[in-house]
C-alpha atoms as a PDB file:
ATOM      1  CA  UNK A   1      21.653  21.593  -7.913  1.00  0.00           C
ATOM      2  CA  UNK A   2      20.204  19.988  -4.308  1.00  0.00           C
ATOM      3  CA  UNK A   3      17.885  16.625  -5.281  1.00  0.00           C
ATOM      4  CA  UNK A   4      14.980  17.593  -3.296  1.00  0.00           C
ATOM      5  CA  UNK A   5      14.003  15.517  -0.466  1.00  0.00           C
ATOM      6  CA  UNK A   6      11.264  12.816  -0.807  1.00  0.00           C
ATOM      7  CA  UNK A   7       8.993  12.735   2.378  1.00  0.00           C
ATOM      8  CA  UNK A   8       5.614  10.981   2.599  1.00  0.00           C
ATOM      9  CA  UNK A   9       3.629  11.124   5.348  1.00  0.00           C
ATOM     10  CA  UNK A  10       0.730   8.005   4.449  1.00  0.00           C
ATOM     11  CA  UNK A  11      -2.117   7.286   6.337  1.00  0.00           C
ATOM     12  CA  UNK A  12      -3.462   3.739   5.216  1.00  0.00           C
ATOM     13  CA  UNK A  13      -7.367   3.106   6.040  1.00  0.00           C
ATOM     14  CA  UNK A  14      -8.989  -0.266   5.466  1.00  0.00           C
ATOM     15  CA  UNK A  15     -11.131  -3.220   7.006  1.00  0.00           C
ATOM     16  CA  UNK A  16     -10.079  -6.313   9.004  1.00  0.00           C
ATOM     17  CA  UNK A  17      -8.601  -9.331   6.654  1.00  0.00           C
ATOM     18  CA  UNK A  18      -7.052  -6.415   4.204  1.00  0.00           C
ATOM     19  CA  UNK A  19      -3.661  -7.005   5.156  1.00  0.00           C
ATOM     20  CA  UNK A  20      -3.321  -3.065   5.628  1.00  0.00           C
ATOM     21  CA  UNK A  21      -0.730  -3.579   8.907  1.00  0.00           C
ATOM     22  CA  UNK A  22       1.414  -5.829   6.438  1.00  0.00           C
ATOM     23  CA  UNK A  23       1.919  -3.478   3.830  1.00  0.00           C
ATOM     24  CA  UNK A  24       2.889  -1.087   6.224  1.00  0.00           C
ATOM     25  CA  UNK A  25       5.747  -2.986   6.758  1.00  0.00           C
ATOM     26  CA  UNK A  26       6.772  -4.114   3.479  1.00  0.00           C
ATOM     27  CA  UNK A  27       6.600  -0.410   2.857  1.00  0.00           C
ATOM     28  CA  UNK A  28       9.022   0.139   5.697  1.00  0.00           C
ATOM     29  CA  UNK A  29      11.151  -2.523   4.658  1.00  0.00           C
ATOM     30  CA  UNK A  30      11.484  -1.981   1.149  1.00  0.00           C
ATOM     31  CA  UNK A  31      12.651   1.724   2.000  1.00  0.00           C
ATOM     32  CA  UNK A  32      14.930   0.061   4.101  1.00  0.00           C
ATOM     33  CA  UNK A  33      15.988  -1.930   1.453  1.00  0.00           C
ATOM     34  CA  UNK A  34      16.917   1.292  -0.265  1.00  0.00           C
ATOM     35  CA  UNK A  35      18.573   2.697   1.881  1.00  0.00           C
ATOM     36  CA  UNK A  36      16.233   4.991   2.706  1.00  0.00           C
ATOM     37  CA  UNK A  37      14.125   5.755   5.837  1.00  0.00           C
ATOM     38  CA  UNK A  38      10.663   4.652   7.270  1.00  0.00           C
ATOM     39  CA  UNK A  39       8.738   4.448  10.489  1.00  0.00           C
ATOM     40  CA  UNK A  40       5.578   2.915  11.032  1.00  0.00           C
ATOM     41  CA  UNK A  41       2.717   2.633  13.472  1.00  0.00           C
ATOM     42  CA  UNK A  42      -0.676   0.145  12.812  1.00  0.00           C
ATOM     43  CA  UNK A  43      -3.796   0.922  15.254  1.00  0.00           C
ATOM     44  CA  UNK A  44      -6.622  -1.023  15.018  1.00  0.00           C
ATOM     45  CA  UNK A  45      -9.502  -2.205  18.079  1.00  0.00           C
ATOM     46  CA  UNK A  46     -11.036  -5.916  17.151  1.00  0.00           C
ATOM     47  CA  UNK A  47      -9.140  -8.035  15.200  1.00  0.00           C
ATOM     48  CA  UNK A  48     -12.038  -9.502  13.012  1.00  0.00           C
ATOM     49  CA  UNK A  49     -13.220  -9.283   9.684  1.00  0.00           C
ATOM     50  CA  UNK A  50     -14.765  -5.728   8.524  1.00  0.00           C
ATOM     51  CA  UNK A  51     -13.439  -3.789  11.682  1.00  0.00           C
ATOM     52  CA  UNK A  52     -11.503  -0.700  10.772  1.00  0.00           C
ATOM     53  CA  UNK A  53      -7.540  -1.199  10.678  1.00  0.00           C
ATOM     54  CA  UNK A  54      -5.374   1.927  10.029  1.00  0.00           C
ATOM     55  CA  UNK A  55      -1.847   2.377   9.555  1.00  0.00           C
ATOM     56  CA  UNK A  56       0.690   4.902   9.591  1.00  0.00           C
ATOM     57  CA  UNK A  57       3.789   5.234   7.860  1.00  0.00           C
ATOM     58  CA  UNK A  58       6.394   8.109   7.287  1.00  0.00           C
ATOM     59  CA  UNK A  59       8.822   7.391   4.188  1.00  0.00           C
ATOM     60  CA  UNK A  60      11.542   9.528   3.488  1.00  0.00           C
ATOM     61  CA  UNK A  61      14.689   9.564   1.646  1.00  0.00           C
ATOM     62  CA  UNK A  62      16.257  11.323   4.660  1.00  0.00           C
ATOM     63  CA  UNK A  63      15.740  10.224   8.923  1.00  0.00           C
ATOM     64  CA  UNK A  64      12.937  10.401  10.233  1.00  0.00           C
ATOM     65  CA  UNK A  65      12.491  10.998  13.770  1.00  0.00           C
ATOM     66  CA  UNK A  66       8.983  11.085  14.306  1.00  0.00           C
ATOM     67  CA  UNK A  67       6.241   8.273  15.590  1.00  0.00           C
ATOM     68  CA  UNK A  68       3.428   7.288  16.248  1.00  0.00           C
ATOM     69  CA  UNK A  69      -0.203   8.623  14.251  1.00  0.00           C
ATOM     70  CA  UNK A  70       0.144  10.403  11.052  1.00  0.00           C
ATOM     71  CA  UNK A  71      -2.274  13.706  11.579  1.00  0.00           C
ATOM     72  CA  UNK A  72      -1.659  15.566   8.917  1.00  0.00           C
ATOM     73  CA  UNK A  73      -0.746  13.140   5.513  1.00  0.00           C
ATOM     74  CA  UNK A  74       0.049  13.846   2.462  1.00  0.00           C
ATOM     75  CA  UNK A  75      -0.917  10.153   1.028  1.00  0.00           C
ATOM     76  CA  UNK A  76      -3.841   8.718   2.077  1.00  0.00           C
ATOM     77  CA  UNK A  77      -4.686   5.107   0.637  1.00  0.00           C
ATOM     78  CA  UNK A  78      -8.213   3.566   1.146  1.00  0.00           C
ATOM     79  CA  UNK A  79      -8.439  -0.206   0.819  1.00  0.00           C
ATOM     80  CA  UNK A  80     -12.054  -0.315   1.290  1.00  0.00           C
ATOM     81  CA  UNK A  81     -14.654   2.171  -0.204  1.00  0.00           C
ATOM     82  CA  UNK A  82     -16.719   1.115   2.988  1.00  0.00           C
ATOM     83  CA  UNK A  83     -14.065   3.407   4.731  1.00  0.00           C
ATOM     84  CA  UNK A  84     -15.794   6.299   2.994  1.00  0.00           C
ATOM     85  CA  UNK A  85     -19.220   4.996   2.571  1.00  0.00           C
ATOM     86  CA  UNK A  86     -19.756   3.474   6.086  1.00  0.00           C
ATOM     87  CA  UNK A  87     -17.669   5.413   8.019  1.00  0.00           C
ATOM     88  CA  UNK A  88     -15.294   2.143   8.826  1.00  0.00           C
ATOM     89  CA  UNK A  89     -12.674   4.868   9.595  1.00  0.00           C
ATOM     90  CA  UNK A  90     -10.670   5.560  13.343  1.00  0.00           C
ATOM     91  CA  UNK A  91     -10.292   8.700  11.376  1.00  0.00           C
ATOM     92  CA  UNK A  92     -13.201  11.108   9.683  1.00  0.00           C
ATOM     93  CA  UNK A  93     -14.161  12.288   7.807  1.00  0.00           C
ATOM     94  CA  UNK A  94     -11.463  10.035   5.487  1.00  0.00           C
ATOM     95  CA  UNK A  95      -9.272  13.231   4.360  1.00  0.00           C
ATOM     96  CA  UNK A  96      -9.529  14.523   8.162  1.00  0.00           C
ATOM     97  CA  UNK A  97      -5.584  16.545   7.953  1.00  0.00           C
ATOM     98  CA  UNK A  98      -4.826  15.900   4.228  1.00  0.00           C
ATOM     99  CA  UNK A  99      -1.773  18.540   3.547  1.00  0.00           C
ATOM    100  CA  UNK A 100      -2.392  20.391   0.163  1.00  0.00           C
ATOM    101  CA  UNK A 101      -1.239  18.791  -2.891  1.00  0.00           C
ATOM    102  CA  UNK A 102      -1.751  15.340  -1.635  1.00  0.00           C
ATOM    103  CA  UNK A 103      -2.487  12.011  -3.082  1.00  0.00           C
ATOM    104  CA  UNK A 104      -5.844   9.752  -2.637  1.00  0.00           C
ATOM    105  CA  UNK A 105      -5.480   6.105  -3.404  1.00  0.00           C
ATOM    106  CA  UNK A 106      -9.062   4.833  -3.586  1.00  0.00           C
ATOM    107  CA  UNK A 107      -9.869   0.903  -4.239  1.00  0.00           C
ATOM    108  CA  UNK A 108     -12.976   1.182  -6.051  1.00  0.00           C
ATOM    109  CA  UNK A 109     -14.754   0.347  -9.039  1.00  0.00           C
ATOM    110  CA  UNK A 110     -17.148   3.463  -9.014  1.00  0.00           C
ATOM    111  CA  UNK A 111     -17.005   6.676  -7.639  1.00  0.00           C
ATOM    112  CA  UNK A 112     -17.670   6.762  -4.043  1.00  0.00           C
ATOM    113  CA  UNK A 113     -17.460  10.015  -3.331  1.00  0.00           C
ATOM    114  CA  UNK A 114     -19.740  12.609  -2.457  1.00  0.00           C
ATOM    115  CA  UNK A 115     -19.507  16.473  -3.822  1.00  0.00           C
ATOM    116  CA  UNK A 116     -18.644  17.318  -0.657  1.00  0.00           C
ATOM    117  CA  UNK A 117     -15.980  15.327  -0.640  1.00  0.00           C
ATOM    118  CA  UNK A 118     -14.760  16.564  -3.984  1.00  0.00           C
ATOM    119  CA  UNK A 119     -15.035  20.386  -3.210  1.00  0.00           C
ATOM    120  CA  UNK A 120     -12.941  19.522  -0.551  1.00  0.00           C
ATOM    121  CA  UNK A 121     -10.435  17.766  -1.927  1.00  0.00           C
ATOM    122  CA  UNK A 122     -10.415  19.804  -4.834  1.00  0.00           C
ATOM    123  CA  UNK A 123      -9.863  22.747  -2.596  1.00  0.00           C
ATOM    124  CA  UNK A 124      -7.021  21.022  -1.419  1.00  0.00           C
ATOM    125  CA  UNK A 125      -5.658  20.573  -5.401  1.00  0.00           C
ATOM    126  CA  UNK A 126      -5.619  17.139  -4.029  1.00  0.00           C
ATOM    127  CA  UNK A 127      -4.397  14.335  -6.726  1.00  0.00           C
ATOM    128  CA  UNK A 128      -7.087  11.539  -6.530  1.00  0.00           C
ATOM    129  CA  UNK A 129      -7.028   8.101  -7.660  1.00  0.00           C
ATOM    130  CA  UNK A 130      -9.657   5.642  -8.276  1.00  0.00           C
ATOM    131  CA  UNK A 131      -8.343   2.265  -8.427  1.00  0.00           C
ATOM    132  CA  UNK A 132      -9.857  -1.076  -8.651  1.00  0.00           C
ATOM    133  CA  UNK A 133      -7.171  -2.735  -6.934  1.00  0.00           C
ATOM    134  CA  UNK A 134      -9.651  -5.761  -5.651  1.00  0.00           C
ATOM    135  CA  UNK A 135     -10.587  -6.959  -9.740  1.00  0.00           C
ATOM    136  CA  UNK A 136      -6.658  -6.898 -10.263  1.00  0.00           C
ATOM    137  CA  UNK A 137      -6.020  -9.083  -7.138  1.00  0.00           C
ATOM    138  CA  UNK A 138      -8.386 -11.404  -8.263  1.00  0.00           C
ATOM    139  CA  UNK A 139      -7.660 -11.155 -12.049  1.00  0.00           C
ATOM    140  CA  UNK A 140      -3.769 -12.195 -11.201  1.00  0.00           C
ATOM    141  CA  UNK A 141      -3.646 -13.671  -7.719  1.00  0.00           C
ATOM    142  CA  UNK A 142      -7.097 -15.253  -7.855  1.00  0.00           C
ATOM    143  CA  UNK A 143      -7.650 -13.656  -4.151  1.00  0.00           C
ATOM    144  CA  UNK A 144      -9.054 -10.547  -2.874  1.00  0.00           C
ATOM    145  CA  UNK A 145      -6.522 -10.920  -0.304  1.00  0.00           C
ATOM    146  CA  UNK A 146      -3.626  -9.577  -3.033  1.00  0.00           C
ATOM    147  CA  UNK A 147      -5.501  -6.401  -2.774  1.00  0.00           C
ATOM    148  CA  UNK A 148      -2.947  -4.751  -0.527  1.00  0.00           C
ATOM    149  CA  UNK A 149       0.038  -5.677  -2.757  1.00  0.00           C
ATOM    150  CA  UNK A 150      -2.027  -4.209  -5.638  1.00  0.00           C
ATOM    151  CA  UNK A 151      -2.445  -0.869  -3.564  1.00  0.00           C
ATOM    152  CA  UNK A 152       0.958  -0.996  -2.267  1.00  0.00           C
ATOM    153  CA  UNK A 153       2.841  -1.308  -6.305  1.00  0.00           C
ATOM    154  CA  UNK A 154       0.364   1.411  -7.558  1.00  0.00           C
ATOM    155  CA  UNK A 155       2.063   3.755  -4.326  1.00  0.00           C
ATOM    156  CA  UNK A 156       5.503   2.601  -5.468  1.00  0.00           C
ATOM    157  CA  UNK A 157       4.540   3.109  -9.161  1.00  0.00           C
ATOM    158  CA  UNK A 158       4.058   6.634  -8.369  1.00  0.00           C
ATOM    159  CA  UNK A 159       6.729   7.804  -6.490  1.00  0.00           C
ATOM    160  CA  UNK A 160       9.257   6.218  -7.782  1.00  0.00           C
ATOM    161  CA  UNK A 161      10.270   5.990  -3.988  1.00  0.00           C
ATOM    162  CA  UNK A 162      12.010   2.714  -4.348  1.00  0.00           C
ATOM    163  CA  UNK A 163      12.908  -0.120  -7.375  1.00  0.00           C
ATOM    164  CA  UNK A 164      10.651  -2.999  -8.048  1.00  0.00           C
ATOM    165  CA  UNK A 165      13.782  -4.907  -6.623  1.00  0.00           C
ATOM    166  CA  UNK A 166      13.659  -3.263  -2.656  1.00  0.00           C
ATOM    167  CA  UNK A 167       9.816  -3.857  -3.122  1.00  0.00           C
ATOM    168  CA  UNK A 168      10.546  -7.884  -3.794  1.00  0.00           C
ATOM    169  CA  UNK A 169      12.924  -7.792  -1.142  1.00  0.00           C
ATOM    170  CA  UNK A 170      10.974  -6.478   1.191  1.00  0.00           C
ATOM    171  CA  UNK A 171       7.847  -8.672   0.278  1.00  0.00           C
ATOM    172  CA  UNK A 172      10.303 -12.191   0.485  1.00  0.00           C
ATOM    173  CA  UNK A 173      11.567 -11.077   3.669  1.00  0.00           C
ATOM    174  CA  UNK A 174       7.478 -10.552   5.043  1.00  0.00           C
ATOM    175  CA  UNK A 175       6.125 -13.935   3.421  1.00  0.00           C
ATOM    176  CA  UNK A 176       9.776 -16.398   3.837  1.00  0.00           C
ATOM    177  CA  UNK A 177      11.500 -14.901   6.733  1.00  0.00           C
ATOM    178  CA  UNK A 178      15.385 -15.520   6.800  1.00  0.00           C
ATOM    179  CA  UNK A 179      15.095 -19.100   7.435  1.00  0.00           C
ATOM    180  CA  UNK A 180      14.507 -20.268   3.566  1.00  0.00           C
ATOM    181  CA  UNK A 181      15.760 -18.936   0.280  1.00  0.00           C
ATOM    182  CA  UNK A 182      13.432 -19.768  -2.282  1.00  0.00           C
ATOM    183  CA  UNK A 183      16.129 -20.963  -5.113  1.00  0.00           C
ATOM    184  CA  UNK A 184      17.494 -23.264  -2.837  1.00  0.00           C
ATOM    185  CA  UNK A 185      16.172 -26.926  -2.953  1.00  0.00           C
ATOM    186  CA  UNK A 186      13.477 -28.151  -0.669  1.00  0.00           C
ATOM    187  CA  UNK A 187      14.295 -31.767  -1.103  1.00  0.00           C
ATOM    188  CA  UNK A 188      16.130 -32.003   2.590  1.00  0.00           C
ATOM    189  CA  UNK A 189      12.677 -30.690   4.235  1.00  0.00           C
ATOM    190  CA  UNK A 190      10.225 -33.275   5.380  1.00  0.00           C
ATOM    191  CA  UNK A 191       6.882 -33.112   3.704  1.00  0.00           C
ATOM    192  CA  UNK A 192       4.930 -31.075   5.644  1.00  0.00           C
ATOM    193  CA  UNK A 193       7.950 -28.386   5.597  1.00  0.00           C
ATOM    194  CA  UNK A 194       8.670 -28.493   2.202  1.00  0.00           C
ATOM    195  CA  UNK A 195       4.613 -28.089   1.271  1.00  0.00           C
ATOM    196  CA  UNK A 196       4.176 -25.112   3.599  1.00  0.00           C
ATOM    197  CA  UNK A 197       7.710 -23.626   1.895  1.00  0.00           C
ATOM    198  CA  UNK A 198       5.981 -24.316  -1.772  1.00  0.00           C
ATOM    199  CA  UNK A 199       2.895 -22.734  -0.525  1.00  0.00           C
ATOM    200  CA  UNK A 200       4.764 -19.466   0.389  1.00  0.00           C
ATOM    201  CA  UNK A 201       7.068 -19.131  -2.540  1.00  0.00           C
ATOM    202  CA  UNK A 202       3.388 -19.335  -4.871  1.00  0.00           C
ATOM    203  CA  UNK A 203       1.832 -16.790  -2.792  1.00  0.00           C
ATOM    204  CA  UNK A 204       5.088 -14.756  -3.267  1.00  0.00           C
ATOM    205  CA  UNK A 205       5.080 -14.650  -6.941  1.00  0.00           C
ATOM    206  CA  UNK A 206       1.287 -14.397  -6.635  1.00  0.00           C
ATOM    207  CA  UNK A 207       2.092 -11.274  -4.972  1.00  0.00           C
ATOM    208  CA  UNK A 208       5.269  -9.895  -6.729  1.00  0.00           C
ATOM    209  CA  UNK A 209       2.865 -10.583 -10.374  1.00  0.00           C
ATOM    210  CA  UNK A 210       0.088  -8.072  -8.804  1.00  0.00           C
ATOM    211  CA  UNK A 211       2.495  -5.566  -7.743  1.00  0.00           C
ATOM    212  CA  UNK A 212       4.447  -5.568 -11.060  1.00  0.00           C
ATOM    213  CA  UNK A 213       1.505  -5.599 -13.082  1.00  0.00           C
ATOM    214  CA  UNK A 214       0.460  -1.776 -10.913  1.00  0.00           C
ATOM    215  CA  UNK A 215       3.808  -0.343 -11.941  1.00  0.00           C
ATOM    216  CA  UNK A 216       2.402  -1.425 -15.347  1.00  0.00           C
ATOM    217  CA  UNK A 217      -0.687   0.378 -14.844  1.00  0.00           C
ATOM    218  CA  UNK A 218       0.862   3.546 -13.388  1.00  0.00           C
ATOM    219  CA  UNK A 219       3.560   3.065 -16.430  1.00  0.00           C
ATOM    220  CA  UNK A 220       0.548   2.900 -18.849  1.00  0.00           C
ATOM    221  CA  UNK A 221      -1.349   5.792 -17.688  1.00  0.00           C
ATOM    222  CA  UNK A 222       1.157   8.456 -17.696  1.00  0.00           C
ATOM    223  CA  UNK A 223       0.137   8.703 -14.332  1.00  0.00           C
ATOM    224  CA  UNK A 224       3.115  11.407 -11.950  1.00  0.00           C
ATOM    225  CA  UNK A 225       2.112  13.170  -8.908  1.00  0.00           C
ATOM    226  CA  UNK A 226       1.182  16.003 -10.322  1.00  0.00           C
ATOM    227  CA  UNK A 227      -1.453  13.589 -13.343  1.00  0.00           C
ATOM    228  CA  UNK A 228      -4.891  14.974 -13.172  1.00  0.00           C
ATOM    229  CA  UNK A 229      -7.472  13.000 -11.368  1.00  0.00           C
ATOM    230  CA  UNK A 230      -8.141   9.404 -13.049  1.00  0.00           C
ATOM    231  CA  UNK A 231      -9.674   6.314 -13.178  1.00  0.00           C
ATOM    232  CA  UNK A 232      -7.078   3.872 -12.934  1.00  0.00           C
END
């Protein structure tokens, strides 16, 4: 019997300081990682704090030769609820092209949406999460800035796209480069180097803690593509 294809089609939607372009990419990379396919496009106007960012990425176990803006998703993720509340979108309404039997990632505490919103959605038979990925950054990481890695192991929790191993891969490669490995010793580095190397291996397992403790989450809940909607 054929394994059927896995093929995401994720439109990521967020604010300025999110750190929405760099999940993209450890995204990309940990399907890479895998062995598997990804391509990837961030848009975004000023780069300040608050201004919309978007970013798109296609995932699939199988190549992918398409770029550029993702039109019609089947994932959306929302690192902001002022994406839906305030309109901080390059896209809207926020599910603007959502494919039936999609996936909404919201990081929220309370529900943000609107019954318009929900007829449409639920139209759509549209799986939706609500997910306060912010309280587990700072619960873990002790930074709001985690928030993406939250969002990003609660994607990876449910697909079952990649292992937790690609993911940490992926995220070493986006915070240490190929210049360090973070077993070796640092006692070779002057100061400076070897405090801006400690820095980035603590920010790593910061980030690797937040993302494990989503797969715990998603583990916890039962939670599978085709999971009612929840609260996370």
């Amino acid at each position: 019997m054929a394994t059927k294809t896995k093929r995401y089609n994720i439109r990521i939607a967020g604010v300025g300081g999110q750190g929405v372009v760099t999940s993209a990419h450890i995204l990309g990379n940990a399907m890479s990682a895998a062995g598997k396919y990804a391509s990837l496009v961030p848009f975004f106007g000023s780069e300040k704090r608050m201004a919309p960012v978007e970013a798109y990425v296609r995932a699939s176990d199988e190549p992918i030769y398409e770029v550029g803006e993702v039109v019609y998703p089947n994932v959306i993720m929302i690192y902001h609820p002022q994406v839906i509340t305030h309109g901080k979108s390059y896209t809207m309404p926020f599910y603007s092209g959502l494919k039936e039997n999609g996936i909404v990632i919201i990081n929220t505490d309370v529900d943000v949406l609107t019954d318009e919103d929900k007829k449409v959605l639920d139209d759509l038979n549209t799986q939706i999460v609500m997910y306060n990925a912010t309280g587990l950054a700072m619960d873990i990481a002790g930074t709001e800035l985690a928030t993406n890695m939250a969002m990003l192991g609660f994607f990876f929790g449910i697909t079952k796209l990649v292992s937790f191993e690609h993911i940490e891969q992926a995220v070493r490669e986006r915070f240490l480069g190929n210049t360090f490995v973070a077993s070796g010793g640092t006692a070779s580095l002057d100061s400076a180097i070897e405090k801006k190397f400690k820095r980035k291996v603590e920010l790593l397992e910061k980030n690797m803690q937040v993302i494990k403790k989503s797969f715990k989450i998603v583990e916890e809940q039962g939670w599978t593509e085709e999971k009612e909607p929840v609260n996370a």
